[in-house]
PDB file of N, CA and C in Angstrom:
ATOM      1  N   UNK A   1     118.418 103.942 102.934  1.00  0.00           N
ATOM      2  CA  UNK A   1     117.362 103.045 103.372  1.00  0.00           C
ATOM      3  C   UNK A   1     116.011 103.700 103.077  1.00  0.00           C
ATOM      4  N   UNK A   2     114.840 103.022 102.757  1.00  0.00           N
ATOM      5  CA  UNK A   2     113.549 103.542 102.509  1.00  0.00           C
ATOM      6  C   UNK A   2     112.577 103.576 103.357  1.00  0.00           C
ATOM      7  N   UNK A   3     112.135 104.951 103.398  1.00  0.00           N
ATOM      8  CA  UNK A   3     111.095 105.095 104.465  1.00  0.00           C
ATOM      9  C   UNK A   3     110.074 103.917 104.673  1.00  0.00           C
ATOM     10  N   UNK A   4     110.282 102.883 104.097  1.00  0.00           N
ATOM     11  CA  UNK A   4     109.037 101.957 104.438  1.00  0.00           C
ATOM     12  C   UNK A   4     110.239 101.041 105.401  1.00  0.00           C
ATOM     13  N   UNK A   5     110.944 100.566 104.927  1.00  0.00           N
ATOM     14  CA  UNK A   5     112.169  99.910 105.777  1.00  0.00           C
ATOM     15  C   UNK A   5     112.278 100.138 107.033  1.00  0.00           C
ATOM     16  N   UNK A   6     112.637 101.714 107.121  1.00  0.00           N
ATOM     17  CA  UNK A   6     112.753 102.485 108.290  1.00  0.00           C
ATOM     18  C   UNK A   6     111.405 102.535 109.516  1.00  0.00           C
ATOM     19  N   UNK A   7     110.590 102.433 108.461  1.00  0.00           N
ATOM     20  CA  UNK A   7     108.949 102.219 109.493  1.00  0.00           C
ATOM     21  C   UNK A   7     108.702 100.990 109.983  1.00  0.00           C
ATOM     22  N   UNK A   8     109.112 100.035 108.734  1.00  0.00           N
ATOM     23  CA  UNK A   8     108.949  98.405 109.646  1.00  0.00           C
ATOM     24  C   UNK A   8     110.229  98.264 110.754  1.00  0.00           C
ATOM     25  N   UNK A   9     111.116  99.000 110.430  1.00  0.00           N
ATOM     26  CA  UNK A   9     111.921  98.346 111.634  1.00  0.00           C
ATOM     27  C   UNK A   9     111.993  99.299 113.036  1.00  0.00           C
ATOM     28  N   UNK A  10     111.404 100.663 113.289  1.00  0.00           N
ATOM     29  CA  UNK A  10     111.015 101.506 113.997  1.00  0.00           C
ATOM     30  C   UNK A  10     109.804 100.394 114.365  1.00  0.00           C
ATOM     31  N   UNK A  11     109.128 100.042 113.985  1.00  0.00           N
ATOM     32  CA  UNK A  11     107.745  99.394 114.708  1.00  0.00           C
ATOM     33  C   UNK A  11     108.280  98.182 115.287  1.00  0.00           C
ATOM     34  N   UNK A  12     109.012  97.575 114.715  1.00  0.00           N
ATOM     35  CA  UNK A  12     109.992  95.810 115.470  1.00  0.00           C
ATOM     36  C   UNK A  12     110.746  96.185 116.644  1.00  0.00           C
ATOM     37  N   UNK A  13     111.379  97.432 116.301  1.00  0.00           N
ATOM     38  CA  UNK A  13     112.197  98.127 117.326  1.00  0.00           C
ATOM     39  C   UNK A  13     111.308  98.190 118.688  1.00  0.00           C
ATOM     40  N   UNK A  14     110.406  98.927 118.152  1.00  0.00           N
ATOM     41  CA  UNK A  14     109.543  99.224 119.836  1.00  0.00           C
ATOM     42  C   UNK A  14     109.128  98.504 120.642  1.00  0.00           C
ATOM     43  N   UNK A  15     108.309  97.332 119.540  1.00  0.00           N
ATOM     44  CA  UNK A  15     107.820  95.845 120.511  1.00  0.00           C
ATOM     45  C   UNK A  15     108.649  95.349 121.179  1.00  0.00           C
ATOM     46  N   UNK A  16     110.156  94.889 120.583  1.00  0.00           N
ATOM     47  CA  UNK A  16     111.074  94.330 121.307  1.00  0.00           C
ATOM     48  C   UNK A  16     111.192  95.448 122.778  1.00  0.00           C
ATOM     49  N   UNK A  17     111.816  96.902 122.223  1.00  0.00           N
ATOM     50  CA  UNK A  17     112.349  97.027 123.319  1.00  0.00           C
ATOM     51  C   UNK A  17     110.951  96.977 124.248  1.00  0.00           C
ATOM     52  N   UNK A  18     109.327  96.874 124.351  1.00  0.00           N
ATOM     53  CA  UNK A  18     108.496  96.924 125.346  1.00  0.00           C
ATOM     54  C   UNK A  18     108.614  95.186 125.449  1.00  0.00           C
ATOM     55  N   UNK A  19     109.202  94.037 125.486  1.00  0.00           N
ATOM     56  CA  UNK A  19     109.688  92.854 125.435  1.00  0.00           C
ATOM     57  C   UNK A  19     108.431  92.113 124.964  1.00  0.00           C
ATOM     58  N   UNK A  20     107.636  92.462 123.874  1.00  0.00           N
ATOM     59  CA  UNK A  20     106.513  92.062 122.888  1.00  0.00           C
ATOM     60  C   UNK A  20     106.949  91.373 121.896  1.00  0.00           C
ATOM     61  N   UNK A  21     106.386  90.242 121.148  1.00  0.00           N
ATOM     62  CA  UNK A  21     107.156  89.411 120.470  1.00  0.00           C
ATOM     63  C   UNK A  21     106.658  89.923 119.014  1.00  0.00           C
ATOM     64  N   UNK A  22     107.514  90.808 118.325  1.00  0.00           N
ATOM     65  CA  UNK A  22     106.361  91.430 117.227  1.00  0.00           C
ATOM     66  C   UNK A  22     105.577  90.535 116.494  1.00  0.00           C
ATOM     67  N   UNK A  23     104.698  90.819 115.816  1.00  0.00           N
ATOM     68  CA  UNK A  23     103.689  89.882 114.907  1.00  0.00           C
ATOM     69  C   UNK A  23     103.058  90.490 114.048  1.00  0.00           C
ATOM     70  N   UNK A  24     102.350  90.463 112.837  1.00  0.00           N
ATOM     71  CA  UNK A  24     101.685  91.091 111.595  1.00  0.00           C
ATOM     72  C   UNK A  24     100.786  91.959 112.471  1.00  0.00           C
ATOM     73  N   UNK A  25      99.819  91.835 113.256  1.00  0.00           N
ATOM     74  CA  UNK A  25      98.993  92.719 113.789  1.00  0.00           C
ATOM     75  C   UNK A  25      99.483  93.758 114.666  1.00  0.00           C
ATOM     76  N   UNK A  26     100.604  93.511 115.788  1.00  0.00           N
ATOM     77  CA  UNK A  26     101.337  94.108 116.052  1.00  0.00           C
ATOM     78  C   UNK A  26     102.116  95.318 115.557  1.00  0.00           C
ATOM     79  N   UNK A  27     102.877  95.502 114.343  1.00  0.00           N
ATOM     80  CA  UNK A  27     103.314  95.852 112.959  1.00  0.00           C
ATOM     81  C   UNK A  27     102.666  96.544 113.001  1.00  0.00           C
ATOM     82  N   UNK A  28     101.714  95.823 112.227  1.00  0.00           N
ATOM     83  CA  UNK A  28     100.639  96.988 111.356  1.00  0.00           C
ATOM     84  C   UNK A  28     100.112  98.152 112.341  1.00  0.00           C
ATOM     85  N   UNK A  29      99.571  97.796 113.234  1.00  0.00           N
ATOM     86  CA  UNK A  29      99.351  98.666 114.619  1.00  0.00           C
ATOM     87  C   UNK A  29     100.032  99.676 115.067  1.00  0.00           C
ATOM     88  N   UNK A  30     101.612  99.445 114.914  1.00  0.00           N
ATOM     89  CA  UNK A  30     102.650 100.873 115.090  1.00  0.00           C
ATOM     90  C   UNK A  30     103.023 101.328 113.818  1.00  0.00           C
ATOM     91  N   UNK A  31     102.406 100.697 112.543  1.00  0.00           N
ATOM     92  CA  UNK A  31     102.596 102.197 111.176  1.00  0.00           C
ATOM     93  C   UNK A  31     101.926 102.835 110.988  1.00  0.00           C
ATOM     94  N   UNK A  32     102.631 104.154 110.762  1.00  0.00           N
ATOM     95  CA  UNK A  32     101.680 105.439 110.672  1.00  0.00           C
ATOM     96  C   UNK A  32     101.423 104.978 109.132  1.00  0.00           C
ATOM     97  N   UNK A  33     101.801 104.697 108.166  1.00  0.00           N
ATOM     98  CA  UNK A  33     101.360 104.547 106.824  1.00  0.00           C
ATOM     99  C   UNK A  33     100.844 102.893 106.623  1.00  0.00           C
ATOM    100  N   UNK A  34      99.595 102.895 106.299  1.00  0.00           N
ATOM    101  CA  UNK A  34      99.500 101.479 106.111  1.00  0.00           C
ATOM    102  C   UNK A  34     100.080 100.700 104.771  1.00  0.00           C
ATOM    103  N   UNK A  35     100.445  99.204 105.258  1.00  0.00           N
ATOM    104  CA  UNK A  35     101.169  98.758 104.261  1.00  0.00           C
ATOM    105  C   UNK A  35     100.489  97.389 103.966  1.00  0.00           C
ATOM    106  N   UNK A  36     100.644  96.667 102.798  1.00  0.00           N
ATOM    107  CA  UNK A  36      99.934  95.513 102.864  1.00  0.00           C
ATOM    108  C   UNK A  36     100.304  94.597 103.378  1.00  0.00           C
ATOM    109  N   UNK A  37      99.715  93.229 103.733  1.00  0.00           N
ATOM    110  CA  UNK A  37      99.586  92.596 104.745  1.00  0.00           C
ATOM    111  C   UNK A  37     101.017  91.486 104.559  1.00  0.00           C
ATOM    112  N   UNK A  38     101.108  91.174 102.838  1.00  0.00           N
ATOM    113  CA  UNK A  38     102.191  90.523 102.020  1.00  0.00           C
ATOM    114  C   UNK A  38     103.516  91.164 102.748  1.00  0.00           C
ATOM    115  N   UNK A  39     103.471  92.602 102.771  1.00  0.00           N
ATOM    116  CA  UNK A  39     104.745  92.879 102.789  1.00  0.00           C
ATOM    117  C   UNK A  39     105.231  93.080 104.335  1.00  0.00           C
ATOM    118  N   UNK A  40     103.992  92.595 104.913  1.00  0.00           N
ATOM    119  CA  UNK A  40     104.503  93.194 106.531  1.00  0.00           C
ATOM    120  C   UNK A  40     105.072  91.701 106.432  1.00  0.00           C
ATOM    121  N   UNK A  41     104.436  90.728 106.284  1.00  0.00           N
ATOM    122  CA  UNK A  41     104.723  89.384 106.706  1.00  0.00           C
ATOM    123  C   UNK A  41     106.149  88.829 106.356  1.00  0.00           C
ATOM    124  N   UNK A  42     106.552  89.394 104.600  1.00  0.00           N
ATOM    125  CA  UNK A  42     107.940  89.448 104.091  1.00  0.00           C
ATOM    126  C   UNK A  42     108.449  90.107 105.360  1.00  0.00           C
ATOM    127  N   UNK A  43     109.043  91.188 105.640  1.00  0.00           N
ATOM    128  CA  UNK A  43     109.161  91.606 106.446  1.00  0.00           C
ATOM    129  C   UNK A  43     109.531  91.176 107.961  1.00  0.00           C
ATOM    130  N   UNK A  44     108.370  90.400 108.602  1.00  0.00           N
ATOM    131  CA  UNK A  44     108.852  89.556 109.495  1.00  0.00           C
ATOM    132  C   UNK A  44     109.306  88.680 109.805  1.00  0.00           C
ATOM    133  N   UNK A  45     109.185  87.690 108.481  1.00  0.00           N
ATOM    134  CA  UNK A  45     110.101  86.429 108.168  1.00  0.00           C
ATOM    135  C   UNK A  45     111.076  87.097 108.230  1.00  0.00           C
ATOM    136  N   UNK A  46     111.772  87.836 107.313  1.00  0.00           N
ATOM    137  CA  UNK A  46     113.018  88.377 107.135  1.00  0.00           C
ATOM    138  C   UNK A  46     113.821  88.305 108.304  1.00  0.00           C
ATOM    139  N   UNK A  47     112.837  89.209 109.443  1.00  0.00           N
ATOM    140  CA  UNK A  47     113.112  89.954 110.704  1.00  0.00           C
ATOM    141  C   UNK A  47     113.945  87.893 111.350  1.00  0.00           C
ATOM    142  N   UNK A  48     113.032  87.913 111.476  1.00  0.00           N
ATOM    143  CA  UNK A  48     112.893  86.350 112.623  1.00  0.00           C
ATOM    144  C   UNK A  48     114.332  85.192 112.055  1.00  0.00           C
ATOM    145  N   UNK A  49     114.534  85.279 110.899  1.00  0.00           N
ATOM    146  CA  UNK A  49     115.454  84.803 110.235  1.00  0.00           C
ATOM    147  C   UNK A  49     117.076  85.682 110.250  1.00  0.00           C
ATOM    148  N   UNK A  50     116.902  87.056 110.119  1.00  0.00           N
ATOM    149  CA  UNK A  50     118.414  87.018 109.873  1.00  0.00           C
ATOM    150  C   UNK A  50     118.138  88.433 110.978  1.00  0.00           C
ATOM    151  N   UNK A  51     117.353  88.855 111.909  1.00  0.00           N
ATOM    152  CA  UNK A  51     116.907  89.734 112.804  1.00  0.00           C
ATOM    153  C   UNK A  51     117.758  91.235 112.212  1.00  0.00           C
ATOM    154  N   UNK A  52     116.982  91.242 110.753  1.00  0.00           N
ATOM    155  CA  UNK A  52     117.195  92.670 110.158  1.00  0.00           C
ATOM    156  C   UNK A  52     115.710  92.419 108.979  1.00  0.00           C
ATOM    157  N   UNK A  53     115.428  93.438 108.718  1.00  0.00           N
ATOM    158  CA  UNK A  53     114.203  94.168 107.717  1.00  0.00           C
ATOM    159  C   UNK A  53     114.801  94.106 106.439  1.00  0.00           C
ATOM    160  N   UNK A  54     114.299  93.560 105.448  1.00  0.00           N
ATOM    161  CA  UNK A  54     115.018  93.484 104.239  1.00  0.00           C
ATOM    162  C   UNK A  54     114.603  94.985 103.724  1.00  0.00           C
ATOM    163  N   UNK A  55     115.100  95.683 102.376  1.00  0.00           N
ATOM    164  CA  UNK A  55     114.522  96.954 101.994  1.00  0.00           C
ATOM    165  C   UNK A  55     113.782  96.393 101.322  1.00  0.00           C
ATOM    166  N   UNK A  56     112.911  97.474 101.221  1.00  0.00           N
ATOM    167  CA  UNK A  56     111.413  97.371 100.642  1.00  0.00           C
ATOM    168  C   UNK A  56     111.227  98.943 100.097  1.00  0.00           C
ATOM    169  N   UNK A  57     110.849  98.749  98.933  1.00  0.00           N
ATOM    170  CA  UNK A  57     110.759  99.913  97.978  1.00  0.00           C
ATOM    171  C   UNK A  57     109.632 100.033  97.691  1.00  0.00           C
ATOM    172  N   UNK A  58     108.760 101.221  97.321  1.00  0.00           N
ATOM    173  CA  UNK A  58     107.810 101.774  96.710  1.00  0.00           C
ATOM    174  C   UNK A  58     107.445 101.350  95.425  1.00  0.00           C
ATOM    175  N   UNK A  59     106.972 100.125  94.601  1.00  0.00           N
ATOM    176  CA  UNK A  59     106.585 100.530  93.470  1.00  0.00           C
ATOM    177  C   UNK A  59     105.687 101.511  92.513  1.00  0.00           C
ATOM    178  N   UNK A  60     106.180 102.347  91.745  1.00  0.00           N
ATOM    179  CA  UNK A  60     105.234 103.120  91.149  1.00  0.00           C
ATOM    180  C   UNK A  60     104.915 102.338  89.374  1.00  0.00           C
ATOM    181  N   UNK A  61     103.591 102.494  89.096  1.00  0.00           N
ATOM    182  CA  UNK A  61     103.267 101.635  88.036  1.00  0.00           C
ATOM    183  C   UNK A  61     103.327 102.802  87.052  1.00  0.00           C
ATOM    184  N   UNK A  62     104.031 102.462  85.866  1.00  0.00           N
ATOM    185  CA  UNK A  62     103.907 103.647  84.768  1.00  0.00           C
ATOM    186  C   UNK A  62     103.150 103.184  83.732  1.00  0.00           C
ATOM    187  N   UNK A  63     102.180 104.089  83.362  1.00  0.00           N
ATOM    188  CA  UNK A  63     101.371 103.788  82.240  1.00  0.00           C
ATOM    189  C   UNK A  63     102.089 103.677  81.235  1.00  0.00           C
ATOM    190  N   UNK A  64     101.443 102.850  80.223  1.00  0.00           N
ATOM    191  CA  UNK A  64     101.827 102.470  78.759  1.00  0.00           C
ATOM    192  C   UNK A  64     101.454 103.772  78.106  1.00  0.00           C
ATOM    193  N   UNK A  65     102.302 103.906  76.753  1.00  0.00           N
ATOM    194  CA  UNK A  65     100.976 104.612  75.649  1.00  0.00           C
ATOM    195  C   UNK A  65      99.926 104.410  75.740  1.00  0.00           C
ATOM    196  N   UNK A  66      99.462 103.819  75.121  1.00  0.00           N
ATOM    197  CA  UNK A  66      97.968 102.736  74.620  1.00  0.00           C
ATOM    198  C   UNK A  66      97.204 103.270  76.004  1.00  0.00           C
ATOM    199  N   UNK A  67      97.947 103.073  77.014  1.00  0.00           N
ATOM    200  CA  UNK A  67      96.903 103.180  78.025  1.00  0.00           C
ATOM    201  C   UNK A  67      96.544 104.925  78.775  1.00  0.00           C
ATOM    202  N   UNK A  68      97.724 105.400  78.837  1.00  0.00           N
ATOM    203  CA  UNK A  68      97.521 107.028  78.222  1.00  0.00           C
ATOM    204  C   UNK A  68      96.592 107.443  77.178  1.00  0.00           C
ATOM    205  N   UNK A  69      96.940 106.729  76.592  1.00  0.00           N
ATOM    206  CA  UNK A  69      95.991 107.494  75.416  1.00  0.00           C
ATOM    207  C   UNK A  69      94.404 107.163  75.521  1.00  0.00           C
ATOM    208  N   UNK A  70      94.087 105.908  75.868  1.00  0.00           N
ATOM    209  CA  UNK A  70      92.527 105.583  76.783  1.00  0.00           C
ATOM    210  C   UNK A  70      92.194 106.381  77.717  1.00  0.00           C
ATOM    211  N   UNK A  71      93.138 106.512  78.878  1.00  0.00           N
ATOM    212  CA  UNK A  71      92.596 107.510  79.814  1.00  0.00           C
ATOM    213  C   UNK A  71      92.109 108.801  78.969  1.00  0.00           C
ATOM    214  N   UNK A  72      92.888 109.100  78.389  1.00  0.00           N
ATOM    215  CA  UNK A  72      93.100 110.672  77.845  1.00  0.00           C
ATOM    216  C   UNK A  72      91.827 110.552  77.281  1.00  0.00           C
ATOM    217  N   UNK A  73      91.101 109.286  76.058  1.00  0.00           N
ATOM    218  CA  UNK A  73      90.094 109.238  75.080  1.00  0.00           C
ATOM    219  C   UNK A  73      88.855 109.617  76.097  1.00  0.00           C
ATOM    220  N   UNK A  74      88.763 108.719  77.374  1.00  0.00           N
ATOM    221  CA  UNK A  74      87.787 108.696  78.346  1.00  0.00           C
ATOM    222  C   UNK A  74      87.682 110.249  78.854  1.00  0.00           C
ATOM    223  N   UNK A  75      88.660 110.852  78.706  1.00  0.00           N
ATOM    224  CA  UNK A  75      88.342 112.224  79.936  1.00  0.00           C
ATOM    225  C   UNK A  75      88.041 113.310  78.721  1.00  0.00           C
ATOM    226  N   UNK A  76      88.477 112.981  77.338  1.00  0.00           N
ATOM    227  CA  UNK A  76      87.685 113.577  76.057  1.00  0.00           C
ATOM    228  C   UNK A  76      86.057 113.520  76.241  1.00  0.00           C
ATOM    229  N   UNK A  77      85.912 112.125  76.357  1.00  0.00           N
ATOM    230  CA  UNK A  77      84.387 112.090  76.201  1.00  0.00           C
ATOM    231  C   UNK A  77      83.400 112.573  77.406  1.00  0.00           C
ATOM    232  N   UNK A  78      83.856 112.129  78.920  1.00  0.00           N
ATOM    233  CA  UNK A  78      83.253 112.948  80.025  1.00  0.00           C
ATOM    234  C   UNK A  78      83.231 114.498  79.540  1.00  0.00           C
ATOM    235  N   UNK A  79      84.320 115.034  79.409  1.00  0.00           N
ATOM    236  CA  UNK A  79      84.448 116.139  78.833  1.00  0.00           C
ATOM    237  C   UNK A  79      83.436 116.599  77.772  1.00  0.00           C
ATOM    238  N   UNK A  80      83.144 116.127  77.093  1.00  0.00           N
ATOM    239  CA  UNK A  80      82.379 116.145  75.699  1.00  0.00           C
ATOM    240  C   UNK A  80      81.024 116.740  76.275  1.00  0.00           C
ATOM    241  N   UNK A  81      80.624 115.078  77.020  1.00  0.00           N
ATOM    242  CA  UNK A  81      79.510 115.058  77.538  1.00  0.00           C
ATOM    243  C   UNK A  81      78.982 116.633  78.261  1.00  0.00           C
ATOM    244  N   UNK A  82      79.923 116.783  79.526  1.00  0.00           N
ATOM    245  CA  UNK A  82      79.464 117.689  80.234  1.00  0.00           C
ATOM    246  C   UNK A  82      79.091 119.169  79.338  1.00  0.00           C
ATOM    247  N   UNK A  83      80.572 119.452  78.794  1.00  0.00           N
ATOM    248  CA  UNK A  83      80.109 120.740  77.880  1.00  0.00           C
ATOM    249  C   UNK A  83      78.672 120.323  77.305  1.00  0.00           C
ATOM    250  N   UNK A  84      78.324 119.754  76.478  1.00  0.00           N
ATOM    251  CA  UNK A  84      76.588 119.412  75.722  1.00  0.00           C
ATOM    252  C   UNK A  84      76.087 119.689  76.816  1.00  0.00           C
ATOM    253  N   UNK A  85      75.700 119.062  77.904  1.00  0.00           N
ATOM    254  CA  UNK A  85      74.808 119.274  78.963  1.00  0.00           C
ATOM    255  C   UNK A  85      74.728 121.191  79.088  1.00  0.00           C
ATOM    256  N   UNK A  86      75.863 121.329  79.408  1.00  0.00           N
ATOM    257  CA  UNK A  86      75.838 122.417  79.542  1.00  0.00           C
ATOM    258  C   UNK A  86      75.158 123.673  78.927  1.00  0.00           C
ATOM    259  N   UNK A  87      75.579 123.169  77.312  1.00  0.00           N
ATOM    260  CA  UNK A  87      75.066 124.149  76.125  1.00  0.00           C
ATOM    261  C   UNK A  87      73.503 123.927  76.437  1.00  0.00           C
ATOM    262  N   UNK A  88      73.068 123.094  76.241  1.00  0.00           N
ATOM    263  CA  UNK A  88      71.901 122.329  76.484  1.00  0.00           C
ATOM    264  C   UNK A  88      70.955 123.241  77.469  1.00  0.00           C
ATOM    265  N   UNK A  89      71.918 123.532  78.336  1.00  0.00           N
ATOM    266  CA  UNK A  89      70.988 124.337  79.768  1.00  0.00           C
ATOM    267  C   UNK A  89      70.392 125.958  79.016  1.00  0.00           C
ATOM    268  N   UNK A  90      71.235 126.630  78.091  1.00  0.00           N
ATOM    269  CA  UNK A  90      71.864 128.300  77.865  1.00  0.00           C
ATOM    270  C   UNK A  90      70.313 128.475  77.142  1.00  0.00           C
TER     271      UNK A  90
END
């Protein structure tokens, strides 16, 4: 199970057992990691419907080439820049 899973349903867990009817603000209020507002709400539908937390995974976005290679061009030229400044000062 994924630590985000485990956090939305640790936070559903508590309201109930303090006999609180959980809700998005609620939620969000007992995670230590904030999460977006989309996924708390997935989340509580889920909850209210089949009274379990669906999993919910981390997406990580992986750069393209093309787009590696932009970053990389951009931190060439900051780079560039600063050294000149620099020489510039000597």
């Amino acid at each position: 199970m994924s630590t985000i899973t485990q956090e939305l349903e640790n936070a559903i867990g508590s309201l109930i057992s303090e006999g609180k009817e959980p809700s998005v603000a609620l939620i969000k209020s007992r995670l230590a990691n904030p999460l977006p507002i989309p996924v708390i709400i997935k989340a509580l539908q889920a909850w209210k419907k089949n009274a379990k937390v669906p999993t919910i995974e981390k997406q990580t976005k992986e750069l393209t080439a093309d787009e590696r290679i932009t970053q990389l061009e951009q931190q060439i030229i900051t780079l560039s820049t600063r050294l000149a400044k620099l020489e510039a000062q000597q």
